[in-house]
C-alpha atoms as a PDB file:
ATOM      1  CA  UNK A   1       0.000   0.000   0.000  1.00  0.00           C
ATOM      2  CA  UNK A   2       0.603   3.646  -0.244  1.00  0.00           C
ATOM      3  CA  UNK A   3       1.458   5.461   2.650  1.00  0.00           C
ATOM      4  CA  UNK A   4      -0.187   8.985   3.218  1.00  0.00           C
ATOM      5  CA  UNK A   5       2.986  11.191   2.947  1.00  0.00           C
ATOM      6  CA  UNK A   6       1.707  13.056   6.079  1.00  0.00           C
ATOM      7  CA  UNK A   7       1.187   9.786   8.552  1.00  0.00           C
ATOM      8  CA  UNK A   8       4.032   8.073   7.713  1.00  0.00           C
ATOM      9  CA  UNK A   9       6.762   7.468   9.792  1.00  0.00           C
ATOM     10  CA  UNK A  10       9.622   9.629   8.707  1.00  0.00           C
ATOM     11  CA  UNK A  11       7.982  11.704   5.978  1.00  0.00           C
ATOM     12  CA  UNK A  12       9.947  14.575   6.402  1.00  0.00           C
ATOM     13  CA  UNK A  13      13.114  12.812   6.133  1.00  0.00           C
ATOM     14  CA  UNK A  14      12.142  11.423   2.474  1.00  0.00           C
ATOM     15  CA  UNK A  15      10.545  14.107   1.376  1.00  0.00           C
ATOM     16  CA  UNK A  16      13.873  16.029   2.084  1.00  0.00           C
ATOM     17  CA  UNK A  17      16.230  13.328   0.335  1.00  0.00           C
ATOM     18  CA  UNK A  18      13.687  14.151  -2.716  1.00  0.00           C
ATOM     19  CA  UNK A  19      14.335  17.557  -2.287  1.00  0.00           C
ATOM     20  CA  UNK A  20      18.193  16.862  -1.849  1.00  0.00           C
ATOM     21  CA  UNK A  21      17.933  14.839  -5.386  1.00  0.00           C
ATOM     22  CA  UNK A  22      15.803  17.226  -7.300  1.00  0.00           C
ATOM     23  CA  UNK A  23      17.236  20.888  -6.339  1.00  0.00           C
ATOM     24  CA  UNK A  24      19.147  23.229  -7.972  1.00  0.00           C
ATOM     25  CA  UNK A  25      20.951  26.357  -7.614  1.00  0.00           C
ATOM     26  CA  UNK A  26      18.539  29.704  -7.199  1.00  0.00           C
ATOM     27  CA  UNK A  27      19.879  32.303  -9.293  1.00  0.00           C
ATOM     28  CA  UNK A  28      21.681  29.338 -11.603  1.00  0.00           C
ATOM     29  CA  UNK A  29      22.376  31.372 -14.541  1.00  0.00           C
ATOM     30  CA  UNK A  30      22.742  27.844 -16.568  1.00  0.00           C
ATOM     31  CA  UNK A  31      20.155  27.406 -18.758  1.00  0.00           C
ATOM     32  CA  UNK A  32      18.975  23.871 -17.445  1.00  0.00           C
ATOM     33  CA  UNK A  33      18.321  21.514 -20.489  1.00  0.00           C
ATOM     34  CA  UNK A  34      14.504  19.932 -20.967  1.00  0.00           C
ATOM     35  CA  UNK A  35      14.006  17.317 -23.341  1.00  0.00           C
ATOM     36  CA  UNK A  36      10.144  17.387 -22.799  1.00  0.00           C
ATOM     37  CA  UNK A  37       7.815  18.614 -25.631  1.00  0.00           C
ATOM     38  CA  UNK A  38       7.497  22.456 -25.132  1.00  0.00           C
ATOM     39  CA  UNK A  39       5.475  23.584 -21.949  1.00  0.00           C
ATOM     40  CA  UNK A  40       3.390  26.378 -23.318  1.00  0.00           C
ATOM     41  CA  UNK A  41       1.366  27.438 -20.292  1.00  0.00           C
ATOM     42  CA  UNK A  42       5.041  27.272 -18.032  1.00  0.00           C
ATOM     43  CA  UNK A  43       3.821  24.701 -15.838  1.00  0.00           C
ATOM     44  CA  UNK A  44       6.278  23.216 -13.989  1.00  0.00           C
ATOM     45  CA  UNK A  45       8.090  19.467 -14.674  1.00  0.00           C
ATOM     46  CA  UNK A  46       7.210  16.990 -12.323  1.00  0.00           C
ATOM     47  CA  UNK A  47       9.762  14.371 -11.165  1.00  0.00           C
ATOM     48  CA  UNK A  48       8.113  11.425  -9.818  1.00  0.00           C
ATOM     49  CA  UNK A  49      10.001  10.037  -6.603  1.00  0.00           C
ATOM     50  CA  UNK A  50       9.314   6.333  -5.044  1.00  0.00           C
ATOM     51  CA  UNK A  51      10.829   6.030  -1.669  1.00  0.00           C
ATOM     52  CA  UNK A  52      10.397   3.251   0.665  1.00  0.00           C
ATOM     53  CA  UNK A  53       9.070   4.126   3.957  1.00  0.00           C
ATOM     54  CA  UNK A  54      11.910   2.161   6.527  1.00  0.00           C
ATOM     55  CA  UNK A  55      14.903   4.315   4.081  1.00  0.00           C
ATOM     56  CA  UNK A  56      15.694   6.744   6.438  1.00  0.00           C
ATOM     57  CA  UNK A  57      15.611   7.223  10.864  1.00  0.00           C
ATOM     58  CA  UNK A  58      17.210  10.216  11.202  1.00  0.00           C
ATOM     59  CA  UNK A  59      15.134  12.123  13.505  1.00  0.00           C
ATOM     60  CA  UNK A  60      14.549  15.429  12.365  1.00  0.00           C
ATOM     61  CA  UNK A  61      12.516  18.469  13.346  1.00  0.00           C
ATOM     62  CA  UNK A  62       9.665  19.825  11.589  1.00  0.00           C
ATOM     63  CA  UNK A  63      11.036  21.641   8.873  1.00  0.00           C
ATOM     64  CA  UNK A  64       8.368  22.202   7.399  1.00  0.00           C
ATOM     65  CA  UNK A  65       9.013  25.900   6.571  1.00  0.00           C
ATOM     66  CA  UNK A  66      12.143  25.083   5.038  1.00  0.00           C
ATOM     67  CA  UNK A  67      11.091  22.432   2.874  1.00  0.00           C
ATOM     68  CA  UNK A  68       8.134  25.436   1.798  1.00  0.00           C
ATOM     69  CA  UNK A  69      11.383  27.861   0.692  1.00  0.00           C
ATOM     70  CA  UNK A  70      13.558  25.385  -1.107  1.00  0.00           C
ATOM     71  CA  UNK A  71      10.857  24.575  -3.559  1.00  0.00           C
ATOM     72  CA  UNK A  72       9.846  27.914  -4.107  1.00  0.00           C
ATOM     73  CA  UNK A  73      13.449  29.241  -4.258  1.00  0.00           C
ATOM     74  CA  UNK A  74      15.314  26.391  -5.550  1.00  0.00           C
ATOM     75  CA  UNK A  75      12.940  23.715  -7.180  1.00  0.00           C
ATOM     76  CA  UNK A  76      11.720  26.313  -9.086  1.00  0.00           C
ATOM     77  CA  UNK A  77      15.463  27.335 -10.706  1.00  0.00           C
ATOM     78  CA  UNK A  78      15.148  24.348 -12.955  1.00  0.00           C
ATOM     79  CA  UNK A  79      10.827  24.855 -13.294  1.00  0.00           C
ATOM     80  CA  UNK A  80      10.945  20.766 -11.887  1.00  0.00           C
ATOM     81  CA  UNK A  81       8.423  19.809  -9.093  1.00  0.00           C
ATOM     82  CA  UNK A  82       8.455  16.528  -6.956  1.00  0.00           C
ATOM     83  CA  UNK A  83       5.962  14.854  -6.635  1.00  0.00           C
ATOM     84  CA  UNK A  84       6.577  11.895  -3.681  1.00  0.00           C
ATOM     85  CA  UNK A  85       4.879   8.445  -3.119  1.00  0.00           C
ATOM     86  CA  UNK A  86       6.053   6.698  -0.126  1.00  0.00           C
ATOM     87  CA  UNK A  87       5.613   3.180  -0.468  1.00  0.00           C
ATOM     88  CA  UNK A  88       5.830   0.632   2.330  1.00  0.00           C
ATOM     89  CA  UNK A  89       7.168  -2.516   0.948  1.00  0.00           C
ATOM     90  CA  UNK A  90       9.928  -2.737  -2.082  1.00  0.00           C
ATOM     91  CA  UNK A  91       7.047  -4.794  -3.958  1.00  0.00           C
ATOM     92  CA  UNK A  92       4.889  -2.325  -4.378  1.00  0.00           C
ATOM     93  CA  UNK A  93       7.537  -0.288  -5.327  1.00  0.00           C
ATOM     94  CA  UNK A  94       8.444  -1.799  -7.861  1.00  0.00           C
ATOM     95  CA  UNK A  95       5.126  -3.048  -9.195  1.00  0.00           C
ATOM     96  CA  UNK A  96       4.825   1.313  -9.110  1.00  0.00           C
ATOM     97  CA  UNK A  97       8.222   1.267 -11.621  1.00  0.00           C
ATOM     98  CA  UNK A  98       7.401  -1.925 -14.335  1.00  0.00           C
ATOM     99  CA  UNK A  99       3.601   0.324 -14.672  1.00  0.00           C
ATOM    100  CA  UNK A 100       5.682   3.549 -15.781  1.00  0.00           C
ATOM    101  CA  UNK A 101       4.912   5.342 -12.401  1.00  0.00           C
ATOM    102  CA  UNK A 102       8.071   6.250 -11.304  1.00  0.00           C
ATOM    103  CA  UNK A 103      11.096   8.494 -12.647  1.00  0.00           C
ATOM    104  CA  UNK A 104      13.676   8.242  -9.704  1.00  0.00           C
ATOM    105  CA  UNK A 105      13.637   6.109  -6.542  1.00  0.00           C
ATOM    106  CA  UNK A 106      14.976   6.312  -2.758  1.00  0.00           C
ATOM    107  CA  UNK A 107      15.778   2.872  -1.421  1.00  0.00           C
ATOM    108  CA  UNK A 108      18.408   0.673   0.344  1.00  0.00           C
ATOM    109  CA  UNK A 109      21.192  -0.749  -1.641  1.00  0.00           C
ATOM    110  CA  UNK A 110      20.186  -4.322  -1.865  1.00  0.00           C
ATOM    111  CA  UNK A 111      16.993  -3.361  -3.153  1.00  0.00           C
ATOM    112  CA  UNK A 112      18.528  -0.935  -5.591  1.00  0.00           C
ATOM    113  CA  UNK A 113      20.439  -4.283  -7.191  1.00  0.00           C
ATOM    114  CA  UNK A 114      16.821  -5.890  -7.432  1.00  0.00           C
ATOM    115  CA  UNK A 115      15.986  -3.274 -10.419  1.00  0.00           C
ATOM    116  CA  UNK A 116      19.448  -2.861 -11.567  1.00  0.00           C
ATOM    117  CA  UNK A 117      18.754  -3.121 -15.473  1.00  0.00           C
ATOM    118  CA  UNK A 118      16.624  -0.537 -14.838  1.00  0.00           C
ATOM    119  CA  UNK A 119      18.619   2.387 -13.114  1.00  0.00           C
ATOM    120  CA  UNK A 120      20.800   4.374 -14.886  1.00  0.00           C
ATOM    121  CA  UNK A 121      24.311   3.846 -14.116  1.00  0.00           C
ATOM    122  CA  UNK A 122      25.425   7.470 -14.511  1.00  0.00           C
ATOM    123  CA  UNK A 123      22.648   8.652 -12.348  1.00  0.00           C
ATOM    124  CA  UNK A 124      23.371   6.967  -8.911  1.00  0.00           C
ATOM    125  CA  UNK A 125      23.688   8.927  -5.828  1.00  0.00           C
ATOM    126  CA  UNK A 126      24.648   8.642  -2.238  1.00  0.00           C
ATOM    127  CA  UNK A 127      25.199  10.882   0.955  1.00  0.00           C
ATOM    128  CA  UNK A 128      27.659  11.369   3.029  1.00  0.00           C
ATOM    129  CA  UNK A 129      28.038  10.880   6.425  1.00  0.00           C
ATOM    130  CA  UNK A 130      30.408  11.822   8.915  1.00  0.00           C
ATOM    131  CA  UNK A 131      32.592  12.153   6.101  1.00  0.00           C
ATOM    132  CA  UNK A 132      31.870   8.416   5.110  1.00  0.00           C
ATOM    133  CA  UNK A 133      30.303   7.208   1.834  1.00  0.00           C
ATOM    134  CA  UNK A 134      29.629   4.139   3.335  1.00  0.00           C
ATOM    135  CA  UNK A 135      28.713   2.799   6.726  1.00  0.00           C
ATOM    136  CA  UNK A 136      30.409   0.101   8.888  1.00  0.00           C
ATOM    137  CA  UNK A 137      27.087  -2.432  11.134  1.00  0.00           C
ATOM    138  CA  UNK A 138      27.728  -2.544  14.604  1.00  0.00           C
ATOM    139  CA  UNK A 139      26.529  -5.100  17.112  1.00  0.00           C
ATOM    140  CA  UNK A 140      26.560  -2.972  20.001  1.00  0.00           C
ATOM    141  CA  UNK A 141      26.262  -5.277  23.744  1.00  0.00           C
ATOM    142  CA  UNK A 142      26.557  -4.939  27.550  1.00  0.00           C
ATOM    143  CA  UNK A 143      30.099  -4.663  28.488  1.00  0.00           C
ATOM    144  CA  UNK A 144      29.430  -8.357  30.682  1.00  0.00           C
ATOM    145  CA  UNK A 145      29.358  -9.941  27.453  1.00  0.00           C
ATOM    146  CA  UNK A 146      32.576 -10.496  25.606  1.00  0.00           C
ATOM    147  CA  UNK A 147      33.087  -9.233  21.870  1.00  0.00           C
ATOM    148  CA  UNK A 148      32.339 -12.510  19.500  1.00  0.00           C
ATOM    149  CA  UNK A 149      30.898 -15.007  22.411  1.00  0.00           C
ATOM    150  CA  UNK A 150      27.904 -15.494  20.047  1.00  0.00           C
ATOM    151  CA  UNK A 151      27.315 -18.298  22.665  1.00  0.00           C
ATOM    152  CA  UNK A 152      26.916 -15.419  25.562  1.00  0.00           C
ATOM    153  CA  UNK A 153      24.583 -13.540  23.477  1.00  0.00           C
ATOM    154  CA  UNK A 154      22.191 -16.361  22.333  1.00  0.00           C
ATOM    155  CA  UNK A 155      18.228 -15.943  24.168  1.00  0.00           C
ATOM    156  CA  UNK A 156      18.901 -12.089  24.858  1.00  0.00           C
ATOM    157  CA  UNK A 157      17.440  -8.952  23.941  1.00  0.00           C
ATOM    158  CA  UNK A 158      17.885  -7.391  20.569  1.00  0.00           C
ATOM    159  CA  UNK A 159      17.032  -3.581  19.741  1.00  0.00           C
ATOM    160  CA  UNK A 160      17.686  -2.115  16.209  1.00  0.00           C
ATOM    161  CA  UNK A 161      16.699   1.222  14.367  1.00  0.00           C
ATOM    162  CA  UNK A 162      13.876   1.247  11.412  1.00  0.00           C
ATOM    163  CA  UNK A 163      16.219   1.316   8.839  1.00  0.00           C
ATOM    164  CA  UNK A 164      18.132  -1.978   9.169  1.00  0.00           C
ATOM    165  CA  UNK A 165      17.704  -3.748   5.776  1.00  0.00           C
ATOM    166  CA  UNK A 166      21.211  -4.467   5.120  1.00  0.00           C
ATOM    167  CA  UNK A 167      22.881  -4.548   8.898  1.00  0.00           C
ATOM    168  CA  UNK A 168      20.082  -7.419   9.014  1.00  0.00           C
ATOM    169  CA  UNK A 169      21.839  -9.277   6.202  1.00  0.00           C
ATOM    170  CA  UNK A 170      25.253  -8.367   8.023  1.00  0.00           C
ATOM    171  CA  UNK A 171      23.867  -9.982  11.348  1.00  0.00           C
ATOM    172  CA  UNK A 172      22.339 -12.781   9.926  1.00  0.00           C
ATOM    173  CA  UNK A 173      25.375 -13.730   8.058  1.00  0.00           C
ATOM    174  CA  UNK A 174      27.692 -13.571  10.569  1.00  0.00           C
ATOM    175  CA  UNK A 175      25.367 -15.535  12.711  1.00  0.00           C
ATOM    176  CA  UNK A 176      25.118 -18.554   9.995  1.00  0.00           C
ATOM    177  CA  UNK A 177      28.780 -18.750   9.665  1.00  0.00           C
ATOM    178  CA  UNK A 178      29.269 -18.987  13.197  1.00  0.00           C
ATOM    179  CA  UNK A 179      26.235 -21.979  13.190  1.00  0.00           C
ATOM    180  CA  UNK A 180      23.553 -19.747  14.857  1.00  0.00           C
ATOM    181  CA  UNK A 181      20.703 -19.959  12.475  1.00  0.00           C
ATOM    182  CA  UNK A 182      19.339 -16.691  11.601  1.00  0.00           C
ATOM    183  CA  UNK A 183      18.215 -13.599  13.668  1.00  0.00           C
ATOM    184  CA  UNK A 184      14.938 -14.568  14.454  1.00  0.00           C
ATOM    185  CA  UNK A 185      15.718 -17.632  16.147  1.00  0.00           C
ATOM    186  CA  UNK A 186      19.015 -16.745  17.755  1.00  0.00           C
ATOM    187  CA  UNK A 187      17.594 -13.622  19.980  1.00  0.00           C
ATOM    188  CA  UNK A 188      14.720 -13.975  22.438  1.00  0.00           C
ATOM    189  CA  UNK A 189      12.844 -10.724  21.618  1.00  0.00           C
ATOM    190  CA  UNK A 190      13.602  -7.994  18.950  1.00  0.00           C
ATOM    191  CA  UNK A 191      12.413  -4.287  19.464  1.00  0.00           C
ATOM    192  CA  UNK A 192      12.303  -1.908  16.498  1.00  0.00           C
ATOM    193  CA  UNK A 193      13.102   1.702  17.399  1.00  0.00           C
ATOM    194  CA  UNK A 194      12.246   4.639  15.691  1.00  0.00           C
ATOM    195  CA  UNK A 195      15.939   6.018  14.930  1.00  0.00           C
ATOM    196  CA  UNK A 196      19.066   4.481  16.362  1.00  0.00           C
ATOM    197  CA  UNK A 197      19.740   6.702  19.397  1.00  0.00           C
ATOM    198  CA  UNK A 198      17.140   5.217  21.551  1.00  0.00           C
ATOM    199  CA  UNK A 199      18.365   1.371  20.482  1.00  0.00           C
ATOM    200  CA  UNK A 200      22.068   2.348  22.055  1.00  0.00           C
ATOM    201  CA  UNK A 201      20.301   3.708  24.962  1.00  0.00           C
ATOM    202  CA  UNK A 202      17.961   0.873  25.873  1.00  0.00           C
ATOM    203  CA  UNK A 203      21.170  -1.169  25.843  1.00  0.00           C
ATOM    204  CA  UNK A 204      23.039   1.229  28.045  1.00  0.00           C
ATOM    205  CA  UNK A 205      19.881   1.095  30.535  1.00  0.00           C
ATOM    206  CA  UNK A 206      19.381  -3.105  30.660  1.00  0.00           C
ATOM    207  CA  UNK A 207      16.511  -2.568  28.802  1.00  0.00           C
ATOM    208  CA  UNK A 208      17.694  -4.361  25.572  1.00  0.00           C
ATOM    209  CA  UNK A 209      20.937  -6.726  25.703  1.00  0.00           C
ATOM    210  CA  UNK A 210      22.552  -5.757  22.164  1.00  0.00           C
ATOM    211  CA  UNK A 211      21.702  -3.344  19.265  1.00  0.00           C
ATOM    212  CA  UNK A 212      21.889  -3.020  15.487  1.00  0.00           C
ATOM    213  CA  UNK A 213      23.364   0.367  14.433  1.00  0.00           C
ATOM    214  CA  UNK A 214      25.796   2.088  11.974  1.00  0.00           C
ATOM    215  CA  UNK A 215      28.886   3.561  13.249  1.00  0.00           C
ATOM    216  CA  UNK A 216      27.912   6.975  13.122  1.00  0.00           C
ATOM    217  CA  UNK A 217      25.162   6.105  15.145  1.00  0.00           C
ATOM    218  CA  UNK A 218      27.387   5.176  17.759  1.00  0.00           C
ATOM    219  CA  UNK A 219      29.628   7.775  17.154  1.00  0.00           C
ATOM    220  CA  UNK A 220      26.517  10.463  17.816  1.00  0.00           C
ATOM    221  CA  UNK A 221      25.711   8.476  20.966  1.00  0.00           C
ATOM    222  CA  UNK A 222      28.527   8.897  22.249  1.00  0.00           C
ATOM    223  CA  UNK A 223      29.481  11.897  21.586  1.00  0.00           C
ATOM    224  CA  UNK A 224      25.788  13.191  23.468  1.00  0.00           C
ATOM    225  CA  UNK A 225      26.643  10.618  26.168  1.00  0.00           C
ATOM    226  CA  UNK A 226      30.248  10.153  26.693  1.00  0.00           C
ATOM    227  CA  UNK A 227      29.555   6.799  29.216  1.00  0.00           C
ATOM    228  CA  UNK A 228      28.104   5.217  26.766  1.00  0.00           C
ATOM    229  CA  UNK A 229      31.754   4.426  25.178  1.00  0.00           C
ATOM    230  CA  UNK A 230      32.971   3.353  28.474  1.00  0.00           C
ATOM    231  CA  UNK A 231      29.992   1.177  29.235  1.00  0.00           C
ATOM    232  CA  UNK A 232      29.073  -0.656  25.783  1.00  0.00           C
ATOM    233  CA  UNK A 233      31.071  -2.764  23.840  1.00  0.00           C
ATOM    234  CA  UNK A 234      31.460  -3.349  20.079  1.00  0.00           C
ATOM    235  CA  UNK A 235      30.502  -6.632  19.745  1.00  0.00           C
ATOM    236  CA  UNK A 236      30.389  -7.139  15.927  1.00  0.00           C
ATOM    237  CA  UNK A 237      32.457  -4.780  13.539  1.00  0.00           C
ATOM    238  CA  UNK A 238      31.536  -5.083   9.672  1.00  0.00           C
ATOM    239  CA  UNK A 239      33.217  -3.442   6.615  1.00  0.00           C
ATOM    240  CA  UNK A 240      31.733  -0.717   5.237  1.00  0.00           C
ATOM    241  CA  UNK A 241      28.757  -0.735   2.928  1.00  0.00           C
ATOM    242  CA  UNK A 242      27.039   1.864   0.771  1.00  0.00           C
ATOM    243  CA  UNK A 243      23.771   1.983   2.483  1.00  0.00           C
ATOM    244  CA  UNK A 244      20.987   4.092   1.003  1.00  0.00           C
ATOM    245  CA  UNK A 245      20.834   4.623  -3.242  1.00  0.00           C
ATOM    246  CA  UNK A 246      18.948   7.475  -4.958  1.00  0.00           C
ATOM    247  CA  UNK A 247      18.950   6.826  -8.712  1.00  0.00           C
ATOM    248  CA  UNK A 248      16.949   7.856 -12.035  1.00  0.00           C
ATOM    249  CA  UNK A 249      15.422   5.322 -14.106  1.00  0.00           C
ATOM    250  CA  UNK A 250      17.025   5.217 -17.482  1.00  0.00           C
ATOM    251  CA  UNK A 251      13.783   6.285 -19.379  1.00  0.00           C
ATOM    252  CA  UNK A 252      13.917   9.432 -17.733  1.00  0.00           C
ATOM    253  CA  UNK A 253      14.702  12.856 -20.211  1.00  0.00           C
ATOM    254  CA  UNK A 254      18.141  12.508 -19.967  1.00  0.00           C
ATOM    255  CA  UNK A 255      18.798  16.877 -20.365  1.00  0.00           C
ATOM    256  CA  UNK A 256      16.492  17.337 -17.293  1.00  0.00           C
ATOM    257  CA  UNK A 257      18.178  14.017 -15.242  1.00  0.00           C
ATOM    258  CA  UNK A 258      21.418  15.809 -15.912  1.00  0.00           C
ATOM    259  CA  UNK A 259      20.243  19.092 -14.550  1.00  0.00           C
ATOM    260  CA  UNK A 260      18.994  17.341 -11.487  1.00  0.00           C
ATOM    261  CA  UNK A 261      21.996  15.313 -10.779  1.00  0.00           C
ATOM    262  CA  UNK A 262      24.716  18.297 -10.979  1.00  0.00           C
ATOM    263  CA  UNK A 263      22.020  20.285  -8.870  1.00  0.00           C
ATOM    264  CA  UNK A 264      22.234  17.409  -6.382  1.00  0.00           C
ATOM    265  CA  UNK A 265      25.807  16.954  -6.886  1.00  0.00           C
ATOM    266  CA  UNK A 266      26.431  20.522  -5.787  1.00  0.00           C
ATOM    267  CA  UNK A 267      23.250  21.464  -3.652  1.00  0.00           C
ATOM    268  CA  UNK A 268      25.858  21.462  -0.187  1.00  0.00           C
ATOM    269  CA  UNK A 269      27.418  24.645  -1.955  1.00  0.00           C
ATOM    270  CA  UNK A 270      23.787  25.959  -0.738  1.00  0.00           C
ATOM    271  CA  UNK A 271      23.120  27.744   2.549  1.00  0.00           C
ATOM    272  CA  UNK A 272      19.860  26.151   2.383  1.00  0.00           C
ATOM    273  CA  UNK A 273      21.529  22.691   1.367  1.00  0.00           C
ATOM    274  CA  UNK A 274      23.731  22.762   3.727  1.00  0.00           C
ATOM    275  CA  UNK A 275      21.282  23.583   6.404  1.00  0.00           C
ATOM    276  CA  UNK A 276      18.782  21.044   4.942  1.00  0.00           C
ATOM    277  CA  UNK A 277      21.628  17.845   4.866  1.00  0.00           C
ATOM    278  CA  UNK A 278      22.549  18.960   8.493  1.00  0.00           C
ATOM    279  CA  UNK A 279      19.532  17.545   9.573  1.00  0.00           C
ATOM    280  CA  UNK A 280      20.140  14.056   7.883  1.00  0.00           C
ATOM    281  CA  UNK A 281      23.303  14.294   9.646  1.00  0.00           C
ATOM    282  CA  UNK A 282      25.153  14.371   6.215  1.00  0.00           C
ATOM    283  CA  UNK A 283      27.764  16.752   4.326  1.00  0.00           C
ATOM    284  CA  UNK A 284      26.912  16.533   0.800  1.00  0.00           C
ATOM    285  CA  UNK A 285      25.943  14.241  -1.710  1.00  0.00           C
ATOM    286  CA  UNK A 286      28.459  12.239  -4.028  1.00  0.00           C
ATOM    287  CA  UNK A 287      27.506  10.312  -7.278  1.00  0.00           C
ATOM    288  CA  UNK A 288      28.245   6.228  -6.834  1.00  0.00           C
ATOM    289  CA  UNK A 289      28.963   3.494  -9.003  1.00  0.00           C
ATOM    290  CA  UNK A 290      27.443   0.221  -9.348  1.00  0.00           C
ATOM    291  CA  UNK A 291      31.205  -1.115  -7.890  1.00  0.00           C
ATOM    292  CA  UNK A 292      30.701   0.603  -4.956  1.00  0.00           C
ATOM    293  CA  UNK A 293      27.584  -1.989  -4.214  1.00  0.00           C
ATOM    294  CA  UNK A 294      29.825  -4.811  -5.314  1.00  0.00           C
ATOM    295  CA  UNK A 295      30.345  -5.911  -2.151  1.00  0.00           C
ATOM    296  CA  UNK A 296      26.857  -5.034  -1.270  1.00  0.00           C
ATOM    297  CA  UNK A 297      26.287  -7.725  -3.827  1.00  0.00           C
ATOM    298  CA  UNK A 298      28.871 -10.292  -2.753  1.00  0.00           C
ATOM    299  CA  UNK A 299      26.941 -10.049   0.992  1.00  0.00           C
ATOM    300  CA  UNK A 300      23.252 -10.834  -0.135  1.00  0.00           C
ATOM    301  CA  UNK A 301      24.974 -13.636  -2.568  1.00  0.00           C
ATOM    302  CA  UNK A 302      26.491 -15.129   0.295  1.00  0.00           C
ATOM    303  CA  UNK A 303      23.177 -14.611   2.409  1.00  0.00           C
ATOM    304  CA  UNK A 304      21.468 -16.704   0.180  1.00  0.00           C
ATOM    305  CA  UNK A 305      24.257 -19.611  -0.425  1.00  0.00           C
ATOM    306  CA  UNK A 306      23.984 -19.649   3.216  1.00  0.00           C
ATOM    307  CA  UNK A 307      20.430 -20.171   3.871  1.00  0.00           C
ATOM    308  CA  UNK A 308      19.635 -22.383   1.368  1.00  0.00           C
ATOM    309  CA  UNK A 309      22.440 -24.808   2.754  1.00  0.00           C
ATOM    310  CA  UNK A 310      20.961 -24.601   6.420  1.00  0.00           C
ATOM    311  CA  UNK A 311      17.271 -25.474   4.771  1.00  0.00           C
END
């Protein structure tokens, strides 16, 4: 189903990654290219954006107002419009993108390879964060329980942030090679929490025993709560993987997809951009290759080799 853009968790946080992928310059004295038929009455473009609903937990405030000024001031540059649909499973997705309904899509990496042939290849963007492109998994645990004693951890508490699509491949991996099973079988509860701060916490309270969350998460955490270092350990350490994908289809006008990706490319050289990505807790956006999801790739490969040999 569709989610109302309004009552969905984290709204503002895709609607801002559309805004992130779709702006431009104000004042850009480029004349942006348009490879749609002539718009007589001036009517703006309209990008249509899928995003699945569990991409992002960044909390944010309501910026509401500012999302208001950067279309009118910046959207506007380039006379594009987004329009968002916020969908909340990567099925209906992309049943949304086979029917023609979709120009450019927010979603997690391994989803992104589902639809591979077709995304663009030059049109594939990331964010930074923290100064990273891509994100190391943490399992984050009590400091009674010893870094890689799966044994110690097996019957306790998991908590994790929405937005866990690939650290659950990561976990679950790491727990088949070391003869666990899978996630769901291994822990004795798993809590969902709306953005990764409150995970770390219930673990540094007792009230969860271990929890799923990037690096940066951590970092954050700690840096708002400087016990938290001193009283959790790193339990699991993976490499780093490219987490979240924005990409055009390859049908879409390719003058007005490269307007939109140098305007995304380049929207942190905007006080508004730069105010906008400090609430994802990013620095700018950088264009990505499909080899930087290679090992992406390699991970859900192995997933799968693994599973089916446990089955």
């Amino acid at each position: 189903m569709i989610l109302p853009l309004k009552k969905s968790v984290g709204w503002r946080i895709l609607l801002g990654l559309t805004l992130i992928f779709c702006s431009s310059a104000n004042g850009n004295d480029n004349q942006p290219n348009n490879d749609n038929k002539p718009n007589n009455d001036n009517k703006p473009n309209i990008v249509r954006i899928a995003a699945l609903e569990n991409t992002f937990d960044v909390p944010l405030v309501d910026v509401e107002i500012t999302f208001k000024v950067l279309y009118d001031n910046i959207l506007s540059g380039y006379n594009e419009k987004a329009h968002v649909k916020i969908y909340d499973s990567f099925s209906m997705m992309k049943k949304a993108i086979e029917n023609g309904q979709v120009d450019a899509i927010v979603a997690n990496a391994p989803d992104v390879l589902l639809i591979e042939g077709l995304i663009d290849p030059d049109a594939i963007s990331s964010i930074v964060t923290r100064g990273r492109l891509k994100q190391r998994w943490l399992l984050v645990t009590r400091k009674d329980i010893s870094p890689g004693d799966w044994k110690a951890l097996q019957g306790k508490r998991l908590t994790t942030s929405r937005n866990v699509t690939l650290g659950n491949i990561v976990l679950n991996v790491a727990l088949l090679e070391a003869g666990f099973g899978q996630s769901t079988g291994f822990f004795r509860s798993t809590t969902p929490k709306e953005s990764p701060h409150p995970a770390i916490v219930d673990v540094f309270f007792g009230k969860a025993d271990a929890a799923l969350v990037t690096e940066s998460a951590l970092e954050v955490a700690q840096e708002l709560n400087p016990q938290i270092g001193k009283r959790l350990n790193v339990f699991m350490r993976s490499i780093p993987y490219l987490l979240t994908v924005n990409a055009f289809l390859k049908d879409f006008p390719a003058g007005r997809k490269e307007n939109l990706k140098d305007a995304s490319l380049r929207f942190h050289e905007l006080p508004n951009g730069m105010t906008l990505l400090r609430l994802f807790k990013a620095e700018r956006v950088n264009q990505v290759t499909w080899h930087d999801m290679e090992n992406v790739r390699k991970l859900v490969a192995k997933y799968k080799r693994l599973t089916k040999s446990v089955n």
